[in-house]
PDB file of N, CA and C in Angstrom:
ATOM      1  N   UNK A   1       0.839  -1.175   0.000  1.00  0.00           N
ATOM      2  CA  UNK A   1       0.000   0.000   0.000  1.00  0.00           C
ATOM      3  C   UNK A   1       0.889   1.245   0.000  1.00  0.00           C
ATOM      4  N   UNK A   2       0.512   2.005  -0.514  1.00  0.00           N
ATOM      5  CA  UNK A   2       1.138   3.864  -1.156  1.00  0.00           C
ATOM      6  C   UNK A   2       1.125   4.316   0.671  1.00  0.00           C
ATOM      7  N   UNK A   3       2.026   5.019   0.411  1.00  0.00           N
ATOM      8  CA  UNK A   3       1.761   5.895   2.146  1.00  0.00           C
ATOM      9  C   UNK A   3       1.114   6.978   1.646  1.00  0.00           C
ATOM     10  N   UNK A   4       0.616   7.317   2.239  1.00  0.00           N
ATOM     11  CA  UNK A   4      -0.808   8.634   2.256  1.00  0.00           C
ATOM     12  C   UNK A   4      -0.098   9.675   2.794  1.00  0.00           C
ATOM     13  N   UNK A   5       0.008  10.722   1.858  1.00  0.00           N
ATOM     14  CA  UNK A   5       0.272  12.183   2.047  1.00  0.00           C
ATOM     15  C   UNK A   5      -0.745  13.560   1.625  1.00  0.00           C
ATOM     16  N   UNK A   6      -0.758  14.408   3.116  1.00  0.00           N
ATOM     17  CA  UNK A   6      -1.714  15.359   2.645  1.00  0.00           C
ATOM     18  C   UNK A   6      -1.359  16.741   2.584  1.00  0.00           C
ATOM     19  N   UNK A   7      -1.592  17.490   1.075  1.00  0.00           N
ATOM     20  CA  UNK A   7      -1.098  18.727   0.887  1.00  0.00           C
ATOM     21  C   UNK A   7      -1.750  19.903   1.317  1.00  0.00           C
ATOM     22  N   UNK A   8      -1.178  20.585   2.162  1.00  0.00           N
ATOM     23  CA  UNK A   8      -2.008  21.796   2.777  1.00  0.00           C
ATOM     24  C   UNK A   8      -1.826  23.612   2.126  1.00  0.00           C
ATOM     25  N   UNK A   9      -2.369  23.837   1.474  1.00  0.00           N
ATOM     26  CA  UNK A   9      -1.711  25.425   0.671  1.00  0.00           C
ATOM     27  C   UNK A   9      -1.508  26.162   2.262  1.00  0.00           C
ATOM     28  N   UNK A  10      -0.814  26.908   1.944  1.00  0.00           N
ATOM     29  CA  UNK A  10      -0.677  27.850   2.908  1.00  0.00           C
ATOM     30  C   UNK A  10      -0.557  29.130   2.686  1.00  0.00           C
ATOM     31  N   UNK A  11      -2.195  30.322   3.661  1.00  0.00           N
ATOM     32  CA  UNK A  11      -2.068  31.259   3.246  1.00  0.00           C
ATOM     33  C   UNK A  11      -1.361  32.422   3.677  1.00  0.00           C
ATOM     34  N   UNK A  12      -0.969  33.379   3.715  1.00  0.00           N
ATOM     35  CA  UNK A  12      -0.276  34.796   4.387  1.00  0.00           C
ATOM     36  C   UNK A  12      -1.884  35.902   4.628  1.00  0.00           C
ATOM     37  N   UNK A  13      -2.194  35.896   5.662  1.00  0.00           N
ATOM     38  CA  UNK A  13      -2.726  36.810   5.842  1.00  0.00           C
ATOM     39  C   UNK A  13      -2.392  37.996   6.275  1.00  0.00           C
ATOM     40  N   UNK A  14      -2.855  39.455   6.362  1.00  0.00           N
ATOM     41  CA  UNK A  14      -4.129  39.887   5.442  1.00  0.00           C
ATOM     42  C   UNK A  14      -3.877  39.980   3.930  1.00  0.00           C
ATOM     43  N   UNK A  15      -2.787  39.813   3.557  1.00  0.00           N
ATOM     44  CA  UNK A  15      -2.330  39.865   1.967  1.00  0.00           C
ATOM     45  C   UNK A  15      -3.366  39.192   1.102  1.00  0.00           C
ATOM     46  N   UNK A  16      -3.781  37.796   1.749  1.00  0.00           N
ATOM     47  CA  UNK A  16      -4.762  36.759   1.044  1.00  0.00           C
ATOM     48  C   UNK A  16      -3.657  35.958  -0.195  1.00  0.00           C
ATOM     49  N   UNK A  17      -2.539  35.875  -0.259  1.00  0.00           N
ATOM     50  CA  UNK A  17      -1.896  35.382  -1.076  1.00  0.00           C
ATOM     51  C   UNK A  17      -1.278  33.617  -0.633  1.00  0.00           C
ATOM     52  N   UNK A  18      -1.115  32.837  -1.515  1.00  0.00           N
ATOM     53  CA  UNK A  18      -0.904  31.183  -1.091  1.00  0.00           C
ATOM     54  C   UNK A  18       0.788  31.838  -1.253  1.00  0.00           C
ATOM     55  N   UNK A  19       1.212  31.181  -0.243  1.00  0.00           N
ATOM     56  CA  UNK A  19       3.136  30.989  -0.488  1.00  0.00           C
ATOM     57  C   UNK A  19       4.089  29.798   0.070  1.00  0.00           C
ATOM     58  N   UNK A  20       2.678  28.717  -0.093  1.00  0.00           N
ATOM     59  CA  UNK A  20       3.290  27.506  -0.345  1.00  0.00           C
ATOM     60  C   UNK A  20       2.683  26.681   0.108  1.00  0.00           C
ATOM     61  N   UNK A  21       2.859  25.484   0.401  1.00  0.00           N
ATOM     62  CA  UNK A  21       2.622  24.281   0.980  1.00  0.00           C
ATOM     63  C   UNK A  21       2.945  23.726   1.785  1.00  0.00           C
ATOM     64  N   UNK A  22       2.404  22.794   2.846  1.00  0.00           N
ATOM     65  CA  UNK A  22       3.003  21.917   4.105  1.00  0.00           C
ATOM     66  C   UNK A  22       2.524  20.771   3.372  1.00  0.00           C
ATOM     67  N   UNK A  23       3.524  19.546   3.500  1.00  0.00           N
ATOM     68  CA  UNK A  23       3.171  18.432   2.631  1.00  0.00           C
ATOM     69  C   UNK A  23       2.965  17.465   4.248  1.00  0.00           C
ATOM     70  N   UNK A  24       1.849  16.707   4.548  1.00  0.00           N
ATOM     71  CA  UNK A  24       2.063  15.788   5.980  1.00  0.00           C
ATOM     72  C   UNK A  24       1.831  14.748   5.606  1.00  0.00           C
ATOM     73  N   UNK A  25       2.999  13.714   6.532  1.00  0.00           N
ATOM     74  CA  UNK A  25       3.015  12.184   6.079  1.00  0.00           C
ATOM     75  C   UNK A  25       4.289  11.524   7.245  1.00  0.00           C
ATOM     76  N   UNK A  26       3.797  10.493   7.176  1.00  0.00           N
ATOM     77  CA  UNK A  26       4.509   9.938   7.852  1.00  0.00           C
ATOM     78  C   UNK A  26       6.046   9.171   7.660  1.00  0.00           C
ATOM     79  N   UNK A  27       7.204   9.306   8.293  1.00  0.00           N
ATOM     80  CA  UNK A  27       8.519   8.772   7.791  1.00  0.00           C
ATOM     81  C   UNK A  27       8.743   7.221   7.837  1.00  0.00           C
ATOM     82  N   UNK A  28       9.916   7.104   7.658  1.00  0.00           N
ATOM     83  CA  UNK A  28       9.808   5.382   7.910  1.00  0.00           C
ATOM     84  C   UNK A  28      10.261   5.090   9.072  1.00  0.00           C
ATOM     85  N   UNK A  29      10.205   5.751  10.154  1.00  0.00           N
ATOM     86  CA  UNK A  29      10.289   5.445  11.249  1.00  0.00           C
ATOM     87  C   UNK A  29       8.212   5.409  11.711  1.00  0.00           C
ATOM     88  N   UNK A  30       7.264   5.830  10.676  1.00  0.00           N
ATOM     89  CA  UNK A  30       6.121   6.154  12.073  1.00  0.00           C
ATOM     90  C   UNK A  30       5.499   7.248  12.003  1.00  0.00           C
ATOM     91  N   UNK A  31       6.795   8.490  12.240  1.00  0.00           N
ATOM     92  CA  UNK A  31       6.529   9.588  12.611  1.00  0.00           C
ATOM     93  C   UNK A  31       6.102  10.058  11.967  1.00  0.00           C
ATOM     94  N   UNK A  32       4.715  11.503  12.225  1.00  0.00           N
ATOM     95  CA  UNK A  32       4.438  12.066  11.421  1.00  0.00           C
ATOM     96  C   UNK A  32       5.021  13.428  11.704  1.00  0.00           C
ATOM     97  N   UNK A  33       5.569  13.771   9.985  1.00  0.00           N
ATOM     98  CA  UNK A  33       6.301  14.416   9.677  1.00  0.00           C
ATOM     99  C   UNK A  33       5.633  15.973   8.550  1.00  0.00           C
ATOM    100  N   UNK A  34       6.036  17.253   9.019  1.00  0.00           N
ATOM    101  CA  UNK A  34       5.437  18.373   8.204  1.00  0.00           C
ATOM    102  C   UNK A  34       6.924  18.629   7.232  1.00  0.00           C
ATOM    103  N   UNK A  35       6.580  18.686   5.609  1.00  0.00           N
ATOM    104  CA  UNK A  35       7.513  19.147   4.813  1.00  0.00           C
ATOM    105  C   UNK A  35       7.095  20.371   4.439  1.00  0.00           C
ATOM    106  N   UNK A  36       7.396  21.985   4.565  1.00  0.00           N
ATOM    107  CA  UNK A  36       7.269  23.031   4.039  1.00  0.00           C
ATOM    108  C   UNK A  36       8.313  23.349   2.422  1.00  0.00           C
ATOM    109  N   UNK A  37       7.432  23.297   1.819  1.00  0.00           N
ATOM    110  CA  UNK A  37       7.718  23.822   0.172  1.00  0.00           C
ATOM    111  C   UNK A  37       7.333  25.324   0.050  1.00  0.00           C
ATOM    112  N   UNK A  38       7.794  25.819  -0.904  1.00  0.00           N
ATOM    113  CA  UNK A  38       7.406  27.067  -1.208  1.00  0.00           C
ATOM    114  C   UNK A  38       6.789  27.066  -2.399  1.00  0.00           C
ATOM    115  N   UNK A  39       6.379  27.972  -3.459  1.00  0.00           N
ATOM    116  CA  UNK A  39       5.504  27.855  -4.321  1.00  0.00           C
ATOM    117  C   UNK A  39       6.313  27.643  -5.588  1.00  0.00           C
ATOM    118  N   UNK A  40       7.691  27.766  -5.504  1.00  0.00           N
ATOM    119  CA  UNK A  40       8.518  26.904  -6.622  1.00  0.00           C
ATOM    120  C   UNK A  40       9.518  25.333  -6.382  1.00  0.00           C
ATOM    121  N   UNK A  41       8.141  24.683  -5.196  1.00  0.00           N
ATOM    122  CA  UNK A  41       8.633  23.807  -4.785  1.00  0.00           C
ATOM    123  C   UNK A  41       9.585  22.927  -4.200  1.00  0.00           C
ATOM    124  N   UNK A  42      10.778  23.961  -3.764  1.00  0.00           N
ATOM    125  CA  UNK A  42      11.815  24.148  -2.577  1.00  0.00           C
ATOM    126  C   UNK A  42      11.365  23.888  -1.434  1.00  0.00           C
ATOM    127  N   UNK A  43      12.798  23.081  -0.946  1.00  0.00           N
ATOM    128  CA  UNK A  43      12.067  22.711   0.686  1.00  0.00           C
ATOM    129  C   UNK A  43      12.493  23.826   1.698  1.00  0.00           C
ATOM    130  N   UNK A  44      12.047  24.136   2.421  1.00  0.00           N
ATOM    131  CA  UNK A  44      12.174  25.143   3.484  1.00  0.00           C
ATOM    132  C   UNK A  44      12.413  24.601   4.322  1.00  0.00           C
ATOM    133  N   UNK A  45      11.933  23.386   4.699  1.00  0.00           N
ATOM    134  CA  UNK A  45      11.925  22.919   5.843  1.00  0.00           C
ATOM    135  C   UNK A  45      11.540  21.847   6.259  1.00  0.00           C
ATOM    136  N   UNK A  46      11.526  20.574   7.646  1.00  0.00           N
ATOM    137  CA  UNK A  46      10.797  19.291   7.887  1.00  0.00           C
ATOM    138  C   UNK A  46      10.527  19.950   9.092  1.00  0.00           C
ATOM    139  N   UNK A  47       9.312  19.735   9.655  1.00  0.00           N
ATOM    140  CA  UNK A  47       9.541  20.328  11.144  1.00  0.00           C
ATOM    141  C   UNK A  47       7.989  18.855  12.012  1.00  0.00           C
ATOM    142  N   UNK A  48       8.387  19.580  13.235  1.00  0.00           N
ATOM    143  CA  UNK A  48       7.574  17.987  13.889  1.00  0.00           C
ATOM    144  C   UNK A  48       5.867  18.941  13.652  1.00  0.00           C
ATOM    145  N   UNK A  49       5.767  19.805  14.194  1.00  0.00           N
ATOM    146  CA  UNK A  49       4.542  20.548  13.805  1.00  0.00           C
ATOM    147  C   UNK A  49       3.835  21.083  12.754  1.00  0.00           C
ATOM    148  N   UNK A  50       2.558  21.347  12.579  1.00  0.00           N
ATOM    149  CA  UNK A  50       1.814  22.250  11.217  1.00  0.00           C
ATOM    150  C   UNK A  50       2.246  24.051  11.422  1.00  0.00           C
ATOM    151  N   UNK A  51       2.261  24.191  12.797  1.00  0.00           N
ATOM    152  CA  UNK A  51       2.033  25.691  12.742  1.00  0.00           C
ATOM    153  C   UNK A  51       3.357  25.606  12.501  1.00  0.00           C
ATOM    154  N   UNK A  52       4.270  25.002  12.850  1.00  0.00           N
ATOM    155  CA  UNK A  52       5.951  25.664  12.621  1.00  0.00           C
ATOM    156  C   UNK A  52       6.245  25.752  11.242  1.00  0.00           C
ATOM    157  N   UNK A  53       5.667  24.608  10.245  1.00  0.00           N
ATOM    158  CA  UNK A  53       5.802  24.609   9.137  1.00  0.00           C
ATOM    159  C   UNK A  53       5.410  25.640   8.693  1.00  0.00           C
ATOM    160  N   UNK A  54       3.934  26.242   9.065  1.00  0.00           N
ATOM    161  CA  UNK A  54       3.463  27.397   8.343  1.00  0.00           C
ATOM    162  C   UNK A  54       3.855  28.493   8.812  1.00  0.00           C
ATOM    163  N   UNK A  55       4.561  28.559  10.347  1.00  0.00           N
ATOM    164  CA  UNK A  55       5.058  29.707  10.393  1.00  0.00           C
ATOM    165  C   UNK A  55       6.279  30.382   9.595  1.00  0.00           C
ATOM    166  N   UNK A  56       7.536  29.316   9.213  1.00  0.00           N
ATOM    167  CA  UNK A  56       8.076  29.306   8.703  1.00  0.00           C
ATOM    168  C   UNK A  56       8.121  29.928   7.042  1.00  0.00           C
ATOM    169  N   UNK A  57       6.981  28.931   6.617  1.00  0.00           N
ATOM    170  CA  UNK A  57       6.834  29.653   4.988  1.00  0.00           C
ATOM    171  C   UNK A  57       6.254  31.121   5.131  1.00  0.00           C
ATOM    172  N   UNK A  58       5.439  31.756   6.419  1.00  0.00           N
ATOM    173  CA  UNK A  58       4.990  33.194   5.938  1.00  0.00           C
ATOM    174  C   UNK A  58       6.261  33.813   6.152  1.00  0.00           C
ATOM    175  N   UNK A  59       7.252  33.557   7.406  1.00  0.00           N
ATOM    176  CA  UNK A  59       8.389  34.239   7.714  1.00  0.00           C
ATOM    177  C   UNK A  59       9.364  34.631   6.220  1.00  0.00           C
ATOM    178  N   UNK A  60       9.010  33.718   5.554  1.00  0.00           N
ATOM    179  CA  UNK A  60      10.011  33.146   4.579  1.00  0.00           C
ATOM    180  C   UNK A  60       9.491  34.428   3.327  1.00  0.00           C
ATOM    181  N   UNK A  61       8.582  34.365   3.330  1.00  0.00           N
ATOM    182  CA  UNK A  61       7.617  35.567   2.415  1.00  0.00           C
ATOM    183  C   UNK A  61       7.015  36.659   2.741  1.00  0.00           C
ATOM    184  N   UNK A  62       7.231  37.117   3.890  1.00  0.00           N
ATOM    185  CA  UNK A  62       7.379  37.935   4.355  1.00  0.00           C
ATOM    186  C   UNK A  62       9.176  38.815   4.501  1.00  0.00           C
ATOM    187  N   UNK A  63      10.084  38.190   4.587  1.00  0.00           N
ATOM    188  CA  UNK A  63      11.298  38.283   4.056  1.00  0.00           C
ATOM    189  C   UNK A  63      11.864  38.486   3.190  1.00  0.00           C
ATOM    190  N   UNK A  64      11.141  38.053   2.205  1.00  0.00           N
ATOM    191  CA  UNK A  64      11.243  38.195   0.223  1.00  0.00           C
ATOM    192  C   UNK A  64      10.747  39.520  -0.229  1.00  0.00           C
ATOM    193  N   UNK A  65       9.358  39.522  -0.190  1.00  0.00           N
ATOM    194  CA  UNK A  65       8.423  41.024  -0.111  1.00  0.00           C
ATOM    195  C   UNK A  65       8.928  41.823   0.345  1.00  0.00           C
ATOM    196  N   UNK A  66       9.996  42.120   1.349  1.00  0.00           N
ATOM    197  CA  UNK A  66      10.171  43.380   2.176  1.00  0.00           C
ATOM    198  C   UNK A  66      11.451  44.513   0.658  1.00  0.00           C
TER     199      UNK A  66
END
């Protein structure tokens, strides 16, 4: 059986703009694991949480924009 992965857009508010994705799934240890991509599909990051992942990608675009 396929391991099951679920893609989450992620938005920047109040901008209303998507600046990327948290991909969640589990490793081969078990664990479930958050992959942050950005919107040209670069990894930013693995982190054990959703919000860190997403905090990460607004930090990340919010950094770019300035």
């Amino acid at each position: 059986m396929a391991a099951k992965a679920i893609n989450w857009p992620v938005v920047m508010y109040p901008e209303g703009v998507v600046v990327g994705k948290v991909r969640t799934a589990r490793d081969a240890a078990g664990k479930v694991r958050h992959i942050a991509l950005d919107n040209d599909r670069r990894r930013v990051g693995t982190f054990d949480t959703f919000s860190e992942a997403q905090d990460a990608l607004i930090a990340l675009a919010r950094e770019v924009s300035r």
